[in-house]
Protein backbone atom coordinates (compact mmCIF):
# COMPACT_ATOMS: atom_id res chain seq x y z
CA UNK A 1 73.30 157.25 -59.51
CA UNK A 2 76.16 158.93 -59.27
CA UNK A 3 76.40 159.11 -55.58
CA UNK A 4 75.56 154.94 -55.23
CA UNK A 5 78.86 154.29 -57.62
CA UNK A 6 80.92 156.72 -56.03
CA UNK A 7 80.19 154.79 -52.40
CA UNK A 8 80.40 151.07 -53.97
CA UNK A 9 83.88 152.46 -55.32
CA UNK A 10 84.75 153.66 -51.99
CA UNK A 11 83.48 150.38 -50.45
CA UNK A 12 85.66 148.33 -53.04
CA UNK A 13 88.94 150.27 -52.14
CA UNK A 14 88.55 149.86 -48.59
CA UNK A 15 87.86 146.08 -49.01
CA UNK A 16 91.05 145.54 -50.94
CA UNK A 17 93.35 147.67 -48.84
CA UNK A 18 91.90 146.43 -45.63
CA UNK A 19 91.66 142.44 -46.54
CA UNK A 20 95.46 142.06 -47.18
CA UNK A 21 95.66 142.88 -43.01
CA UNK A 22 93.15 140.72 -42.21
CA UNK A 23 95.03 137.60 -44.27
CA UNK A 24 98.56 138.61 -43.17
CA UNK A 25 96.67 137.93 -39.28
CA UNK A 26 95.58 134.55 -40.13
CA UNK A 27 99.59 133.25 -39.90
CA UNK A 28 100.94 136.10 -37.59
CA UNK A 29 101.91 133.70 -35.20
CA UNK A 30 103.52 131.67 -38.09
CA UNK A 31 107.25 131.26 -37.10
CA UNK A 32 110.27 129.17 -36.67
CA UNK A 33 109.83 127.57 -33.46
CA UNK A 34 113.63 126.31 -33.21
CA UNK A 35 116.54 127.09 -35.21
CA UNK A 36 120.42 126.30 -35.77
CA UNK A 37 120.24 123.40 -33.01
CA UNK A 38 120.37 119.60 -33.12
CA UNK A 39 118.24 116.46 -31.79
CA UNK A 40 118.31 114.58 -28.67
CA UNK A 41 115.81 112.75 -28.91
CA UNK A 42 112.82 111.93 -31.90
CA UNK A 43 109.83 109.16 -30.56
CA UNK A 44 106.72 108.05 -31.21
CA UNK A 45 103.43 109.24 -29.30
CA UNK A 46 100.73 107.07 -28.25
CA UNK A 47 97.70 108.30 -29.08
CA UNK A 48 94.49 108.01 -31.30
CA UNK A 49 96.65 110.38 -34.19
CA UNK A 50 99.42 110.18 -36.07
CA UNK A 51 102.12 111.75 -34.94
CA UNK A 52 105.89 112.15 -33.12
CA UNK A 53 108.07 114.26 -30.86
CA UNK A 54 111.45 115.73 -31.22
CA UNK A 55 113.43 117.38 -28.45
CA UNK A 56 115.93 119.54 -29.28
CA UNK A 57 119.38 120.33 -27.25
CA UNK A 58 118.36 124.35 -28.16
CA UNK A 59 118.40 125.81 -24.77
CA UNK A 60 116.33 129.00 -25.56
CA UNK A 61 113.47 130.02 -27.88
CA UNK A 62 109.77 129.10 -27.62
CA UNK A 63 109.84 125.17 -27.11
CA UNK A 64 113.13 125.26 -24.96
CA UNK A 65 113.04 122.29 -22.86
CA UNK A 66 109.27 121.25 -24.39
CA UNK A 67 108.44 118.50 -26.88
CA UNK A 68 108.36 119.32 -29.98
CA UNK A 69 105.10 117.71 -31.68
CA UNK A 70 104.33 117.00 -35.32
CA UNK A 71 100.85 116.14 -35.71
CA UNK A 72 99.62 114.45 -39.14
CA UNK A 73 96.82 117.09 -38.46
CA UNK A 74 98.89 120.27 -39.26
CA UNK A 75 100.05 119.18 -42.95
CA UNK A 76 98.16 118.68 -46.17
CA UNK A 77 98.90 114.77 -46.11
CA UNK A 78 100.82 111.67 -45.35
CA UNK A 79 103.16 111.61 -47.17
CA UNK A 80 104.40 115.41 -45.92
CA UNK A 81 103.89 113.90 -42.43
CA UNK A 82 106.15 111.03 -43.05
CA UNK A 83 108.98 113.02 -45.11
CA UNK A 84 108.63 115.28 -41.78
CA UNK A 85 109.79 112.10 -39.71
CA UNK A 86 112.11 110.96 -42.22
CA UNK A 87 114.45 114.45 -41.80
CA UNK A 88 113.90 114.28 -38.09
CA UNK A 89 115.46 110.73 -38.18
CA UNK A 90 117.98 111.84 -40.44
CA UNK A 91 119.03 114.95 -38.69
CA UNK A 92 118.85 112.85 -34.95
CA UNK A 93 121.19 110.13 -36.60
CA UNK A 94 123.54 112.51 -38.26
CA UNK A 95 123.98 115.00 -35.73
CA UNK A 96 122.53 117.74 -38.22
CA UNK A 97 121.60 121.49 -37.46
CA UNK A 98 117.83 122.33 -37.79
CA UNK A 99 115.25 124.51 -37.95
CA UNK A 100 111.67 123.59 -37.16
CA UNK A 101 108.47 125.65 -38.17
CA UNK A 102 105.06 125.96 -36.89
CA UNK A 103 102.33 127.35 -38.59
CA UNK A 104 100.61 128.63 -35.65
CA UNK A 105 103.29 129.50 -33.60
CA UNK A 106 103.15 126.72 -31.05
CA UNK A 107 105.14 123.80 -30.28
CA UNK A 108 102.33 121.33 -30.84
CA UNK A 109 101.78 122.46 -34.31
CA UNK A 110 105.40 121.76 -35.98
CA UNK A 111 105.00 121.25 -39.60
CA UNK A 112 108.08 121.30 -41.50
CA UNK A 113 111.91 120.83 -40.56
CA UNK A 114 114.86 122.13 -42.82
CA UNK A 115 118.15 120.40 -41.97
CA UNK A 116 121.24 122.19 -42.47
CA UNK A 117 124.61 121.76 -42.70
């Protein structure tokens, strides 16, 4: 008996050191896909999903000279999605600084935008 609870034990502790790493993996790509640049240019897509396109004037980082797409797909809901499209009319119109964030990494899976001043 003795033996069997030392091993689950051992079993446990690996599980919680180890799942942390496994977690942290699911978002390593997780980043800011542009940062501390402005808008040139926000539209609509055609298409059978919700969504838009922003091109920044940013002219390095991952989605350097790429569309930028927010799909209602990668947030939790509409209303998200369409405060998402408010700030990226807000920052085109006003000439604003952003950053823009992608949950996987990619510049087809922006999902938030922080305007700064």
């Amino acid at each position: 008996m003795k033996k069997a609870i030392k091993k689950s034990t051992f079993i446990v502790i690996a599980l919680f050191i180890l799942s942390p790493l496994s977690i942290s993996n699911v978002n390593a790509a997780a980043r800011f896909i542009a940062a501390g640049t402005t808008l040139k240019a926000v539209g609509s897509v055609f298409g059978k999903e919700d969504s838009f396109i922003v091109i920044t004037t940013s002219d390095s980082g991952p989605c350097f000279n790429k569309n930028i797409l927010f799909k209602r797909s990668s947030v939790l809901n509409d209303a998200i999605h369409a405060r998402n499209y408010s700030a990226a009319l807000t920052a085109f119109a006003s000439n604003a600084k952003i950053n823009i964030w992608s949950n996987d990494g990619t510049c087809e899976g922006a999902n938030h935008i922080l305007l700064a001043k």
